[in-house]
PDB file of N, CA and C in Angstrom:
ATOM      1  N   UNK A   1       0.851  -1.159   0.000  1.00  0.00           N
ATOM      2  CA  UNK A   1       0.000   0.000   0.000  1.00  0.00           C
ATOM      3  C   UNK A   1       0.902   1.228   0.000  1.00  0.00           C
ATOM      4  N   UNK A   2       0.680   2.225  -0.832  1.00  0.00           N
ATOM      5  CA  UNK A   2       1.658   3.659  -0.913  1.00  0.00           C
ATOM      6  C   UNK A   2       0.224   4.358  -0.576  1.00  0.00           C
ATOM      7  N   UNK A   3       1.503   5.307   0.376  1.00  0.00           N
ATOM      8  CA  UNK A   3       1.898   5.676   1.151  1.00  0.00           C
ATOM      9  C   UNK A   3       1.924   4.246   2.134  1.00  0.00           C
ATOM     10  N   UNK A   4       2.814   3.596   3.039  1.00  0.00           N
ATOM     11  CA  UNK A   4       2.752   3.063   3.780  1.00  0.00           C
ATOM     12  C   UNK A   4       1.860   3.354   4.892  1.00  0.00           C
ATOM     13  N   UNK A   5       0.601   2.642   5.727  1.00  0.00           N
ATOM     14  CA  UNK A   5       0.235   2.577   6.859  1.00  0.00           C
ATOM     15  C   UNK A   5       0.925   2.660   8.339  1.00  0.00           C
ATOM     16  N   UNK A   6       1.753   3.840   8.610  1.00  0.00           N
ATOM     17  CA  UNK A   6       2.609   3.562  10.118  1.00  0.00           C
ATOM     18  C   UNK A   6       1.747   3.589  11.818  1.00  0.00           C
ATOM     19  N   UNK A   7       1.509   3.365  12.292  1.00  0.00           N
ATOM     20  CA  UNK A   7       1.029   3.188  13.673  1.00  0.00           C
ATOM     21  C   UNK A   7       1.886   2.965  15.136  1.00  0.00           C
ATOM     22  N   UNK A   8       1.625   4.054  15.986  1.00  0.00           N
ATOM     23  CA  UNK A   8       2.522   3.388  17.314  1.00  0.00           C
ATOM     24  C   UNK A   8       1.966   3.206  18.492  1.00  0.00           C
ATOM     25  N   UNK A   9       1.650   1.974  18.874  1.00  0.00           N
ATOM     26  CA  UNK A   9       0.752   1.796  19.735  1.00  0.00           C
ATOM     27  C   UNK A   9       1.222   1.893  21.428  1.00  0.00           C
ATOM     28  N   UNK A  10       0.346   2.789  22.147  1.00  0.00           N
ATOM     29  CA  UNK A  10       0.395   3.316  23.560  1.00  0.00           C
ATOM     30  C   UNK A  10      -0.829   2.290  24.042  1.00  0.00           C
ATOM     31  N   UNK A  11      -0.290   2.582  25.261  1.00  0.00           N
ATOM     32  CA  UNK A  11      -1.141   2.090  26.663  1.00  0.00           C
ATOM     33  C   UNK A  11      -1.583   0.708  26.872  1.00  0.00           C
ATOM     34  N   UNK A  12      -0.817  -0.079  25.957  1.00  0.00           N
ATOM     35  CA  UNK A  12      -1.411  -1.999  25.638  1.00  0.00           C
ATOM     36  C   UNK A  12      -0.430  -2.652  27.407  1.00  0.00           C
ATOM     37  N   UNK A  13      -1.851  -3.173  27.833  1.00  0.00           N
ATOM     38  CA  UNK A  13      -0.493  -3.846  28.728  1.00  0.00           C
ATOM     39  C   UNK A  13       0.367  -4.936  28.173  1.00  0.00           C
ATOM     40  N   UNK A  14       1.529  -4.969  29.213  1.00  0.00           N
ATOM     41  CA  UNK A  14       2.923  -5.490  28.154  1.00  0.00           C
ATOM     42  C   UNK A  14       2.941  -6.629  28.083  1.00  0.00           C
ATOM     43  N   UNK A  15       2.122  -7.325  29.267  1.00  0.00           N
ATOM     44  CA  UNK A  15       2.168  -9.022  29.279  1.00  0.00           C
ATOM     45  C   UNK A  15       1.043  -9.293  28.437  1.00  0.00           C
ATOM     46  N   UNK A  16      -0.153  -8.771  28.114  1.00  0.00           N
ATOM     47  CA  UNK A  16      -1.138  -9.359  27.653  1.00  0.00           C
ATOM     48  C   UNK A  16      -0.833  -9.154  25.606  1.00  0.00           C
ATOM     49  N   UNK A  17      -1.057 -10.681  25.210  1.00  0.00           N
ATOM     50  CA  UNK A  17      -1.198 -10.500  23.794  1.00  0.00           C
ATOM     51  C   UNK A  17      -2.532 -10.052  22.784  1.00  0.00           C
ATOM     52  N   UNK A  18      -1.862  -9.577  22.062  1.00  0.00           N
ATOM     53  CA  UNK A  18      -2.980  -8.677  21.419  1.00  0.00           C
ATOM     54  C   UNK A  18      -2.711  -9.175  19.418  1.00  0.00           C
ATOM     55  N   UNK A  19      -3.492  -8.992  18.768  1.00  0.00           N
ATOM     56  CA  UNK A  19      -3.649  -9.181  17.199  1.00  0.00           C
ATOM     57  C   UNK A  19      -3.955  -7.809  16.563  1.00  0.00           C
ATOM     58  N   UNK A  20      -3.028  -7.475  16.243  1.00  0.00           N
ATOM     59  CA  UNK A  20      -3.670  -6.150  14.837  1.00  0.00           C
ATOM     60  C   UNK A  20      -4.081  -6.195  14.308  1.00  0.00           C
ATOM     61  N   UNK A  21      -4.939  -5.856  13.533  1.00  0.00           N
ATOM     62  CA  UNK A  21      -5.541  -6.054  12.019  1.00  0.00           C
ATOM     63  C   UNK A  21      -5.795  -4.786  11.046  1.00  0.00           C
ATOM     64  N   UNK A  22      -6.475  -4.628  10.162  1.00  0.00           N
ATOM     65  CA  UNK A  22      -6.606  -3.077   9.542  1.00  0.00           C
ATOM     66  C   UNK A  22      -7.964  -4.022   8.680  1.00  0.00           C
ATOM     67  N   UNK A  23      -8.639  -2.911   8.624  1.00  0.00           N
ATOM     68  CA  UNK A  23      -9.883  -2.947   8.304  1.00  0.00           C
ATOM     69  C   UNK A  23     -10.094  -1.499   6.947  1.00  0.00           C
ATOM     70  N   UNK A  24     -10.308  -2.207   5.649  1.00  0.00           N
ATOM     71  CA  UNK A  24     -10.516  -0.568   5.204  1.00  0.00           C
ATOM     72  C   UNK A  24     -12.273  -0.120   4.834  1.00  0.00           C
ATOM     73  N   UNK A  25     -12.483   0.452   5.374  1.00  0.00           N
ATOM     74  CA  UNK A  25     -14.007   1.092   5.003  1.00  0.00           C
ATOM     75  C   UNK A  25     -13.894   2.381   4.098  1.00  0.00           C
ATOM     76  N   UNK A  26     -14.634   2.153   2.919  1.00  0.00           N
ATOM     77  CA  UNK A  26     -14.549   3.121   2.198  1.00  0.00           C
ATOM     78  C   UNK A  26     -15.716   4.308   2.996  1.00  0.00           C
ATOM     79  N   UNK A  27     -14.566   5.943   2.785  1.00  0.00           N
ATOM     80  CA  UNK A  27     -15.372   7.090   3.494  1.00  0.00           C
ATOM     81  C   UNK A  27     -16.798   7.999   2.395  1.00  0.00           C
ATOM     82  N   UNK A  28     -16.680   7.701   1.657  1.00  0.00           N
ATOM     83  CA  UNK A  28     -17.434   7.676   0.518  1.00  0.00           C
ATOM     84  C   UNK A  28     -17.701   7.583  -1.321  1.00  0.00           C
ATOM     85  N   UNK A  29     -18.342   7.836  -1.922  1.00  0.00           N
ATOM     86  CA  UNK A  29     -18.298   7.227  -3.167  1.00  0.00           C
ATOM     87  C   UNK A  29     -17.525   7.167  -4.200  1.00  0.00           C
ATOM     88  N   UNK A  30     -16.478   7.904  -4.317  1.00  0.00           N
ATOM     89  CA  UNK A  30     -15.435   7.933  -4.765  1.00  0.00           C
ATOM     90  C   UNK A  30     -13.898   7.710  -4.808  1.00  0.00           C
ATOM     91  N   UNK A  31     -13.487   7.499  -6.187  1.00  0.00           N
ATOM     92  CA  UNK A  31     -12.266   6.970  -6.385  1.00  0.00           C
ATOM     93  C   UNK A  31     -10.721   8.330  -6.393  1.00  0.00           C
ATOM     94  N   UNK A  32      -9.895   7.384  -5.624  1.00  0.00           N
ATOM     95  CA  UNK A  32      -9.165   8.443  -5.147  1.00  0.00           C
ATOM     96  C   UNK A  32      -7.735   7.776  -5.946  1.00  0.00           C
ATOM     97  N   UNK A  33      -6.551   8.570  -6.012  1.00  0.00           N
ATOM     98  CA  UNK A  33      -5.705   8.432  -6.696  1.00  0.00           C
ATOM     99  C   UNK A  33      -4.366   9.148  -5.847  1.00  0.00           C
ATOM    100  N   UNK A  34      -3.329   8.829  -5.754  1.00  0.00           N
ATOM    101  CA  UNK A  34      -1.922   9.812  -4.935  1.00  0.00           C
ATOM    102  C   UNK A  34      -1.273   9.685  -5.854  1.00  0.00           C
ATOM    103  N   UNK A  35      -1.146  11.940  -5.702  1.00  0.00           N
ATOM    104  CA  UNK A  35      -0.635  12.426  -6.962  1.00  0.00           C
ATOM    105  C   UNK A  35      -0.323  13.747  -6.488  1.00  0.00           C
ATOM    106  N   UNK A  36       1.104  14.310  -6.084  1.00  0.00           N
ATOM    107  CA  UNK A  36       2.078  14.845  -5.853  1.00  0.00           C
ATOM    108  C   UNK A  36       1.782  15.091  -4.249  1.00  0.00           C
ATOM    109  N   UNK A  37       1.673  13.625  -3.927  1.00  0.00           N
ATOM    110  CA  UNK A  37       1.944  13.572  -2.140  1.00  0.00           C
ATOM    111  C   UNK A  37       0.853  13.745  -1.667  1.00  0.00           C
ATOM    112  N   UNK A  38      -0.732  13.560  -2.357  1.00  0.00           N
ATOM    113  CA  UNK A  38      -1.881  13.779  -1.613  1.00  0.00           C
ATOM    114  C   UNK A  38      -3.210  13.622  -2.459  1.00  0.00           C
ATOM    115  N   UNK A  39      -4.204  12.938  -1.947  1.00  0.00           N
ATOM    116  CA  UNK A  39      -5.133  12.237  -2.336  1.00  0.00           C
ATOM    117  C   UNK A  39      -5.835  12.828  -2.943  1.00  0.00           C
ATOM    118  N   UNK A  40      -6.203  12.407  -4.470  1.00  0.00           N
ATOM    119  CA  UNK A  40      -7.144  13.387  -5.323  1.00  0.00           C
ATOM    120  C   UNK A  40      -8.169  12.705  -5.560  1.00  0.00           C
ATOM    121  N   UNK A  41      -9.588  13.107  -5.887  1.00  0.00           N
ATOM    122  CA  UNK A  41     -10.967  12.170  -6.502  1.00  0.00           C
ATOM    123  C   UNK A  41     -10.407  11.978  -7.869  1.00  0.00           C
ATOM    124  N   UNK A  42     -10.688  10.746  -8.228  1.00  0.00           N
ATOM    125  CA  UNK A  42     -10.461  10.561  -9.659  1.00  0.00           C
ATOM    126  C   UNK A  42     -11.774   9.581 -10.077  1.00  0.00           C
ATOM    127  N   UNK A  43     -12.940  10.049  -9.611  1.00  0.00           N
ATOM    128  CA  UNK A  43     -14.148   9.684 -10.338  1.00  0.00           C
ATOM    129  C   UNK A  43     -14.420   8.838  -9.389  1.00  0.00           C
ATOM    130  N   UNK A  44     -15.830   7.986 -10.032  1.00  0.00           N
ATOM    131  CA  UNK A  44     -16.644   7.487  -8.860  1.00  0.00           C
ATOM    132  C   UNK A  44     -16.141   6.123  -8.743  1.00  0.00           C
ATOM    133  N   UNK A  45     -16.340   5.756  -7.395  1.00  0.00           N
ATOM    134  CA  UNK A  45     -16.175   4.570  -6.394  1.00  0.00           C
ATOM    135  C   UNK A  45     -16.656   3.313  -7.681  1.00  0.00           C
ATOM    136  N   UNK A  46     -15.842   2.023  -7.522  1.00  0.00           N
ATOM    137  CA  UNK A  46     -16.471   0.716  -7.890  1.00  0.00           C
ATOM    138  C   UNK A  46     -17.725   0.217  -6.345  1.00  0.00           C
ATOM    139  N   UNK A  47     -18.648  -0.532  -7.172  1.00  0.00           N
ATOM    140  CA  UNK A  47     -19.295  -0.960  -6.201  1.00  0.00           C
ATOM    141  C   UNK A  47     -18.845  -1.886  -4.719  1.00  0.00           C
ATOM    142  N   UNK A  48     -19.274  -1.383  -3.474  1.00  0.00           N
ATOM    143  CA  UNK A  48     -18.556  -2.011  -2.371  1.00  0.00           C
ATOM    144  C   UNK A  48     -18.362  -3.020  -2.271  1.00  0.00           C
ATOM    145  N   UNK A  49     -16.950  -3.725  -1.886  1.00  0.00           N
ATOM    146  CA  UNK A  49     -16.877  -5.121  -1.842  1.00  0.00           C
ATOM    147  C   UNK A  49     -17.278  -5.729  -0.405  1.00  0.00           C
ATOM    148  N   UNK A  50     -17.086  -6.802  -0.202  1.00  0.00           N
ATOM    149  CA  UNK A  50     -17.338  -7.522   0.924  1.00  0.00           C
ATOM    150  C   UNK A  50     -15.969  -7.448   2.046  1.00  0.00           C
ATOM    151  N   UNK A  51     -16.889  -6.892   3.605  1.00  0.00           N
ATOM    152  CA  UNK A  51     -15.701  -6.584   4.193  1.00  0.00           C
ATOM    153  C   UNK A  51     -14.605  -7.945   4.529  1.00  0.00           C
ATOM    154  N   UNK A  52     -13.429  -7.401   4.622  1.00  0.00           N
ATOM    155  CA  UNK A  52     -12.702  -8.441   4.727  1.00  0.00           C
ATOM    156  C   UNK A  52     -11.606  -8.045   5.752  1.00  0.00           C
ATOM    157  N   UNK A  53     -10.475  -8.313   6.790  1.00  0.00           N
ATOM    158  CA  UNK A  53      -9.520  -7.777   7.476  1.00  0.00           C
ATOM    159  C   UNK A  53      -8.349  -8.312   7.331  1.00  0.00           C
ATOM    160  N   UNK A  54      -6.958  -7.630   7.655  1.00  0.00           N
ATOM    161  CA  UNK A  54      -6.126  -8.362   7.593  1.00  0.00           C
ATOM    162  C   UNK A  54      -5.043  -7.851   8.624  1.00  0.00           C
ATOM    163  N   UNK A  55      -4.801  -9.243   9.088  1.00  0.00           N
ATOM    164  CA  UNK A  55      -4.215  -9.354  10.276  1.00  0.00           C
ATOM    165  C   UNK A  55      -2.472  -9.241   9.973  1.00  0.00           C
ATOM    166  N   UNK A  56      -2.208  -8.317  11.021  1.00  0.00           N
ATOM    167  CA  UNK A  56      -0.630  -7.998  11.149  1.00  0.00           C
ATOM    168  C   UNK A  56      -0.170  -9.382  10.909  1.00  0.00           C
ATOM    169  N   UNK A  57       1.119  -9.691  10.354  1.00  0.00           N
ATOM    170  CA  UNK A  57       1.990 -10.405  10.386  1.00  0.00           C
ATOM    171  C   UNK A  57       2.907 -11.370  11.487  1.00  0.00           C
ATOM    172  N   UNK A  58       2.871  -9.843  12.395  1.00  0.00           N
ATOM    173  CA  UNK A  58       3.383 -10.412  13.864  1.00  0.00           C
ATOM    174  C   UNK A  58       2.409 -10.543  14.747  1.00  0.00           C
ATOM    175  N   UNK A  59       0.991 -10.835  14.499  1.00  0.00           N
ATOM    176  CA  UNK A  59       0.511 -11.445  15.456  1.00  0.00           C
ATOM    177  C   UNK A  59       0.351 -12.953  15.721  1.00  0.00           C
ATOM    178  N   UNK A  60      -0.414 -13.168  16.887  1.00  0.00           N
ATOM    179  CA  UNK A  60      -0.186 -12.225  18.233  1.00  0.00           C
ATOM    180  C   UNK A  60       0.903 -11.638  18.623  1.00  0.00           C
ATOM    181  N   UNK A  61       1.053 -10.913  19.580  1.00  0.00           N
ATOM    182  CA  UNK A  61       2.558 -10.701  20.390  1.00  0.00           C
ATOM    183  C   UNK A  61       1.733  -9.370  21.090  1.00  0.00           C
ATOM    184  N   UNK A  62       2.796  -8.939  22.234  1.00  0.00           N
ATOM    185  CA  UNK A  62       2.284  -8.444  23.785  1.00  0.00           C
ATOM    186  C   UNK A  62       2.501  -7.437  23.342  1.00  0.00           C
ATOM    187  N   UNK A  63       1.796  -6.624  24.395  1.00  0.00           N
ATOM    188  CA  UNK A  63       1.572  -5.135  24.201  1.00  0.00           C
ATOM    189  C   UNK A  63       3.132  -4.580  24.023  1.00  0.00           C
ATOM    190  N   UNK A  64       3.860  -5.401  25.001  1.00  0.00           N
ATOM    191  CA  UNK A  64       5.589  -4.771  25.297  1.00  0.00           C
ATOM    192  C   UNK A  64       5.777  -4.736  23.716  1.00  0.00           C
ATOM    193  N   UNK A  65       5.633  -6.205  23.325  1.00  0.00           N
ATOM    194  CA  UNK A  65       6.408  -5.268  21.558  1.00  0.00           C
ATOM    195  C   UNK A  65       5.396  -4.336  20.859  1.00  0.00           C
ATOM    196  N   UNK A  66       4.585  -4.731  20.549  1.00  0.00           N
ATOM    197  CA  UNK A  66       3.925  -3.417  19.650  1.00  0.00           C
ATOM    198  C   UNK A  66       4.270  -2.434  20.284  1.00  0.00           C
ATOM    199  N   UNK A  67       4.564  -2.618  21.345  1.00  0.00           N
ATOM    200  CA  UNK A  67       4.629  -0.685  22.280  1.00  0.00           C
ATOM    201  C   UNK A  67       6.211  -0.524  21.946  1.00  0.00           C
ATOM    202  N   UNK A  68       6.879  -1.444  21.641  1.00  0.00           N
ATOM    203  CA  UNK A  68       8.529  -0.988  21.321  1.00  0.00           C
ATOM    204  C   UNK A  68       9.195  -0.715  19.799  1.00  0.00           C
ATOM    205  N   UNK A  69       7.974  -0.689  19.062  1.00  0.00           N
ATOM    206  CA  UNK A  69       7.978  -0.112  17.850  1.00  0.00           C
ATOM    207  C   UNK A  69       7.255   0.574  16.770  1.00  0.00           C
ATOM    208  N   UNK A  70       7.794   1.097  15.877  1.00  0.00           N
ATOM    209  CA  UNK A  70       6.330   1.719  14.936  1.00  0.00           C
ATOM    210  C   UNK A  70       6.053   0.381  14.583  1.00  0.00           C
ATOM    211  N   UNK A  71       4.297   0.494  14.054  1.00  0.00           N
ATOM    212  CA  UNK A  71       4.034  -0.951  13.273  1.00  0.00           C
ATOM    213  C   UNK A  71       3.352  -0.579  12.042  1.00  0.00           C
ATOM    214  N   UNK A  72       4.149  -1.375  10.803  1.00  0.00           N
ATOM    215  CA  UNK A  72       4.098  -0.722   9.556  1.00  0.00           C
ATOM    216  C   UNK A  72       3.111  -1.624   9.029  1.00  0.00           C
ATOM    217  N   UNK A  73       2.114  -1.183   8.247  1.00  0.00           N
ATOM    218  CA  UNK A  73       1.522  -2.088   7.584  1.00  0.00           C
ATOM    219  C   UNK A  73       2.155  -1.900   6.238  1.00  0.00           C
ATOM    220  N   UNK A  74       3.203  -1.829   5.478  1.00  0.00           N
ATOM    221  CA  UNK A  74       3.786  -2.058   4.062  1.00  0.00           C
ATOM    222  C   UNK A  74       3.699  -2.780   3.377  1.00  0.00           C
ATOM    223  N   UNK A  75       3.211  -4.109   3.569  1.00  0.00           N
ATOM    224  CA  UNK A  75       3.028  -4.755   2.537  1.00  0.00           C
ATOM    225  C   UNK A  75       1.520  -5.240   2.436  1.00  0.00           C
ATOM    226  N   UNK A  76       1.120  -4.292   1.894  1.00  0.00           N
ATOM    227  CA  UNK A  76      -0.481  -4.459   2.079  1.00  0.00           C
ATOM    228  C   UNK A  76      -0.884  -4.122   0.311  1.00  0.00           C
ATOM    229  N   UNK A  77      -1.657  -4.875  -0.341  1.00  0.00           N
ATOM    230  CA  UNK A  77      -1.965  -4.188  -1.681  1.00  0.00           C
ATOM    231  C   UNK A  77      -4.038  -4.417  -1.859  1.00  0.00           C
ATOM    232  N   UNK A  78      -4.414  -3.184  -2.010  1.00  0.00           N
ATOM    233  CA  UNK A  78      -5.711  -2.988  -2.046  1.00  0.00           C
ATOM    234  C   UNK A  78      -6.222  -3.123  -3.578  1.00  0.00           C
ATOM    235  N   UNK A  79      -6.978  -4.541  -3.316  1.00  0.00           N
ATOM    236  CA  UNK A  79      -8.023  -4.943  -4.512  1.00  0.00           C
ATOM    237  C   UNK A  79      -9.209  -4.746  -4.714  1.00  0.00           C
ATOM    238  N   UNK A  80      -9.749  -4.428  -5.887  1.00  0.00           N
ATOM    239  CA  UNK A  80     -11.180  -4.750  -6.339  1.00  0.00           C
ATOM    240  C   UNK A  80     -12.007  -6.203  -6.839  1.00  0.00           C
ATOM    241  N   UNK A  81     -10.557  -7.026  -6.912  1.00  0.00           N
ATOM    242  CA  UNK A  81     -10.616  -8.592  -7.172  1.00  0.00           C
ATOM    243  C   UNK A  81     -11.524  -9.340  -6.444  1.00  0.00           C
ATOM    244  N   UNK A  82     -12.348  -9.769  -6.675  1.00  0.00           N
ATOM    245  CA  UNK A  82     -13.448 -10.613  -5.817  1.00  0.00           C
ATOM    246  C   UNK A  82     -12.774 -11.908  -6.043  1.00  0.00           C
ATOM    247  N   UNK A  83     -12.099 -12.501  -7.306  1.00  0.00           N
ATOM    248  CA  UNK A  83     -11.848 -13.885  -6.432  1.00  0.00           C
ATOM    249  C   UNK A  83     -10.129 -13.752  -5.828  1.00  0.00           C
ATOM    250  N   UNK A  84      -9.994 -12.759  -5.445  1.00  0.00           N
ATOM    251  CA  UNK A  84      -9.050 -12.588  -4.335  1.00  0.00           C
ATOM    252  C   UNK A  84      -9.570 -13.398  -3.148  1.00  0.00           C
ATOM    253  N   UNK A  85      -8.802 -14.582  -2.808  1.00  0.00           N
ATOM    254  CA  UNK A  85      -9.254 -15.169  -1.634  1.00  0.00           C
ATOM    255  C   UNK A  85      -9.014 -13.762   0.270  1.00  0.00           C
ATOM    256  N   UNK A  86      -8.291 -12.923  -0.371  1.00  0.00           N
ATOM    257  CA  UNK A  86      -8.164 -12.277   0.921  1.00  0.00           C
ATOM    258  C   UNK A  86      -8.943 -10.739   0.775  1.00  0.00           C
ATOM    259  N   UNK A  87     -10.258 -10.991  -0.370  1.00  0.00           N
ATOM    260  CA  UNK A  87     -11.119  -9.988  -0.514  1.00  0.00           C
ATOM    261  C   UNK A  87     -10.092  -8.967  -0.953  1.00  0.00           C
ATOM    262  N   UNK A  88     -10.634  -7.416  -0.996  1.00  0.00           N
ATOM    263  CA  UNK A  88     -10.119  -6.408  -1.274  1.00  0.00           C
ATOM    264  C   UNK A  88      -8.791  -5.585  -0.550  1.00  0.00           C
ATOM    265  N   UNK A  89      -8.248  -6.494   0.429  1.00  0.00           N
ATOM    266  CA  UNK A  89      -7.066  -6.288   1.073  1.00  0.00           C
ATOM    267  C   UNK A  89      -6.321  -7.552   1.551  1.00  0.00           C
ATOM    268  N   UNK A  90      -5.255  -7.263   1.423  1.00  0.00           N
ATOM    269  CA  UNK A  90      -4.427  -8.717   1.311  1.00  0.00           C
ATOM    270  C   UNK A  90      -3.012  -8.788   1.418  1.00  0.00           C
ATOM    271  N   UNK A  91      -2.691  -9.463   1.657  1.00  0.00           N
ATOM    272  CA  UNK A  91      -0.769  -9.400   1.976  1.00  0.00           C
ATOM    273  C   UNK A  91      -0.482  -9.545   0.810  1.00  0.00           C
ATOM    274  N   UNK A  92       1.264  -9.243   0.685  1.00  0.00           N
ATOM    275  CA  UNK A  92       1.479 -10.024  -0.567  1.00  0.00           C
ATOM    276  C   UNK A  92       3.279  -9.599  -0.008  1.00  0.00           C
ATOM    277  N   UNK A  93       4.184 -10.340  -0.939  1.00  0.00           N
ATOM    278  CA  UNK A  93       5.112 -11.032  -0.378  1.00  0.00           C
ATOM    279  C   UNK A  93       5.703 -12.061   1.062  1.00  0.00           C
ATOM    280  N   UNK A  94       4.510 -12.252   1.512  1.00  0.00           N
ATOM    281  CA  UNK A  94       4.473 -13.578   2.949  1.00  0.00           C
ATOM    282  C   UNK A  94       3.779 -14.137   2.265  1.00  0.00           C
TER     283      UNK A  94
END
């Protein structure tokens, strides 16, 4: 996904394990495009797909690590592919 997704997560307690995930909900009907560092409409939305999530890489693991680093979602690539088995968001190089 470009721009990369960065996140740094506060206040998780450190012993207890936790799962990330990212969820994308479209904010409304239109199609957006990044183009000189910031999001432009480039016409209307495809019809909504079926929600789908995808779970960090390093999960589980305790609050102590997520809290001891940024957590990147980078390798994330956003589809319109329905027979994408991982719906409209999905890993790709793992």
């Amino acid at each position: 996904m470009f721009p990369p997704f960065k996140v740094r997560c506060t206040g998780l307690d450190k012993k207890a394990k936790y799962i990330l995930l990212m969820d994308i909900v479209a904010a409304d009907d239109c199609r957006y495009k990044f183009h000189n560092s910031r999001w432009m409409v480039a016409g209307k939305a495809d019809p909504e797909m079926p929600k789908r999530m995808y779970i960090h890489p390093d999960s589980p693991a305790t609050g102590e690590q997520w809290m001891s680093k940024v957590v990147t979602f980078h390798k994330l690539k956003l589809t319109n592919n329905i027979s994408d088995k991982h719906g409209f968001v999905s890993d790709y190089y793992y």
